[in-house]
Protein backbone atom coordinates (compact mmCIF):
# COMPACT_ATOMS: atom_id res chain seq x y z
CA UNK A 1 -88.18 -51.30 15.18
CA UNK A 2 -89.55 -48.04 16.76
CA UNK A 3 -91.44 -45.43 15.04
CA UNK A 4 -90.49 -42.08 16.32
CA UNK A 5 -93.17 -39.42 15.37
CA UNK A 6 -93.38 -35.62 16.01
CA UNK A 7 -95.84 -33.51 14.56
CA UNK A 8 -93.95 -32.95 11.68
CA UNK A 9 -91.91 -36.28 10.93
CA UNK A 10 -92.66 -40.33 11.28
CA UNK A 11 -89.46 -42.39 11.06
CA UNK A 12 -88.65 -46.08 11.72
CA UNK A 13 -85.68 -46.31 13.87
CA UNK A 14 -83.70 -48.93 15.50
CA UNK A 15 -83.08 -48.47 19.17
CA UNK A 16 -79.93 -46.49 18.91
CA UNK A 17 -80.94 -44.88 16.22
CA UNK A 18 -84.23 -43.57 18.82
CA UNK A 19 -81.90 -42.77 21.48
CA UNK A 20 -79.79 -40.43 19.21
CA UNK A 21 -82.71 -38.62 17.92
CA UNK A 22 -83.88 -38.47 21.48
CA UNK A 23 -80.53 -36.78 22.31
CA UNK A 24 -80.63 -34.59 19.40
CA UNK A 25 -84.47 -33.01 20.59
CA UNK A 26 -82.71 -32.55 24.12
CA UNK A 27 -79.78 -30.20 22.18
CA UNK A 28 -82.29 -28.65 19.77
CA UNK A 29 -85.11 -28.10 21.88
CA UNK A 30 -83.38 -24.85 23.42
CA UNK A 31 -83.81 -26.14 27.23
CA UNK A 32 -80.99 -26.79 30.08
CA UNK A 33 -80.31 -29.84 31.29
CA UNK A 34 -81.68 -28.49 34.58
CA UNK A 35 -84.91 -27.19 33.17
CA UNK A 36 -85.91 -30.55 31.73
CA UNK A 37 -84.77 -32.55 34.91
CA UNK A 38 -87.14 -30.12 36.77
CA UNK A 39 -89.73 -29.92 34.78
CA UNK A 40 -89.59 -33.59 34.09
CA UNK A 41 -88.61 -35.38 37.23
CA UNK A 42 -85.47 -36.89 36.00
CA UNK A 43 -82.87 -36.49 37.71
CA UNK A 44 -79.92 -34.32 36.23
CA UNK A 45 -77.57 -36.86 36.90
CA UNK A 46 -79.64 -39.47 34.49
CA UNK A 47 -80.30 -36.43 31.47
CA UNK A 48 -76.30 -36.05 31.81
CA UNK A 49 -75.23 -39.85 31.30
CA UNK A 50 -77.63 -40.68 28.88
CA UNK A 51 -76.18 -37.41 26.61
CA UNK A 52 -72.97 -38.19 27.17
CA UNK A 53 -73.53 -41.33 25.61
CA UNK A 54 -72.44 -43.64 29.15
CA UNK A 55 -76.15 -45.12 29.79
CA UNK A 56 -79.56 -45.40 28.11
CA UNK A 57 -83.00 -44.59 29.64
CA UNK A 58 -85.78 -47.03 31.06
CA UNK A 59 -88.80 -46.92 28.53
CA UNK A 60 -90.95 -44.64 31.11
CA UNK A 61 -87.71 -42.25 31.21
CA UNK A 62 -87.93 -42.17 27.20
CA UNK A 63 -92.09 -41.84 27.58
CA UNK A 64 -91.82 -38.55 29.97
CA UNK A 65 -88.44 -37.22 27.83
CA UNK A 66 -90.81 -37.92 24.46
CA UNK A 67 -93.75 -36.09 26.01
CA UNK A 68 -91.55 -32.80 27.33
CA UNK A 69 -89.93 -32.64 23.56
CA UNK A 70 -93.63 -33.13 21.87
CA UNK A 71 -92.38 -36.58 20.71
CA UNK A 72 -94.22 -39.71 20.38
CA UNK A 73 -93.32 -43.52 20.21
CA UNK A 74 -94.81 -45.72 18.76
CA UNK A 75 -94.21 -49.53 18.47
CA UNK A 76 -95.54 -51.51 15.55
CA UNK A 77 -95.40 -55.26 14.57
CA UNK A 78 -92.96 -55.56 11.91
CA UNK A 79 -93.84 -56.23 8.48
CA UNK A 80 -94.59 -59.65 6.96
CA UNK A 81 -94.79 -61.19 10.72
CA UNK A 82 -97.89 -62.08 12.68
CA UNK A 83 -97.51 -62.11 16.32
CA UNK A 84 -95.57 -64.74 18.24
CA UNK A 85 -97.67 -68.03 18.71
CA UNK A 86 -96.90 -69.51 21.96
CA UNK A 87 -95.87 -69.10 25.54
């Protein structure tokens, strides 16, 4: 599980579940596509697919998209489980 958290709002998600609230900053936050690739660095092309629903984004795409929509994630061990003994 992820923990999505903006300034106003902490909520566990599942990975689709933080993709779609990633997508639904990018339409809320008032910015073009185009403004965000620039003032980003990812490429238009990448923004587009990963809207659109045909591709998702490498975790440092997600890390620079979080930080330009004043996002944060966060990843937690789950509840009840120690950390994986072992190799």
């Amino acid at each position: 599980m992820n923990l999505l958290v903006s300034k106003h709002h902490a909520i566990l998600f599942g990975m689709a579940e933080l993709l779609n609230m990633m997508r639904k900053a990018m339409e809320t936050s008032g910015q073009s596509r185009y403004r965000i690739s620039k003032e980003t660095g990812i490429a238009e092309s990448v923004l587009s697919r990963f809207m659109s629903g045909e591709t998702a984004l490498t975790v440092e795409t997600m890390e620079r998209l979080a930080d330009y929509l004043g996002l944060e994630i966060v990843l937690r061990p789950k509840r009840g489980r120690g950390a994986r003994k072992g190799g």
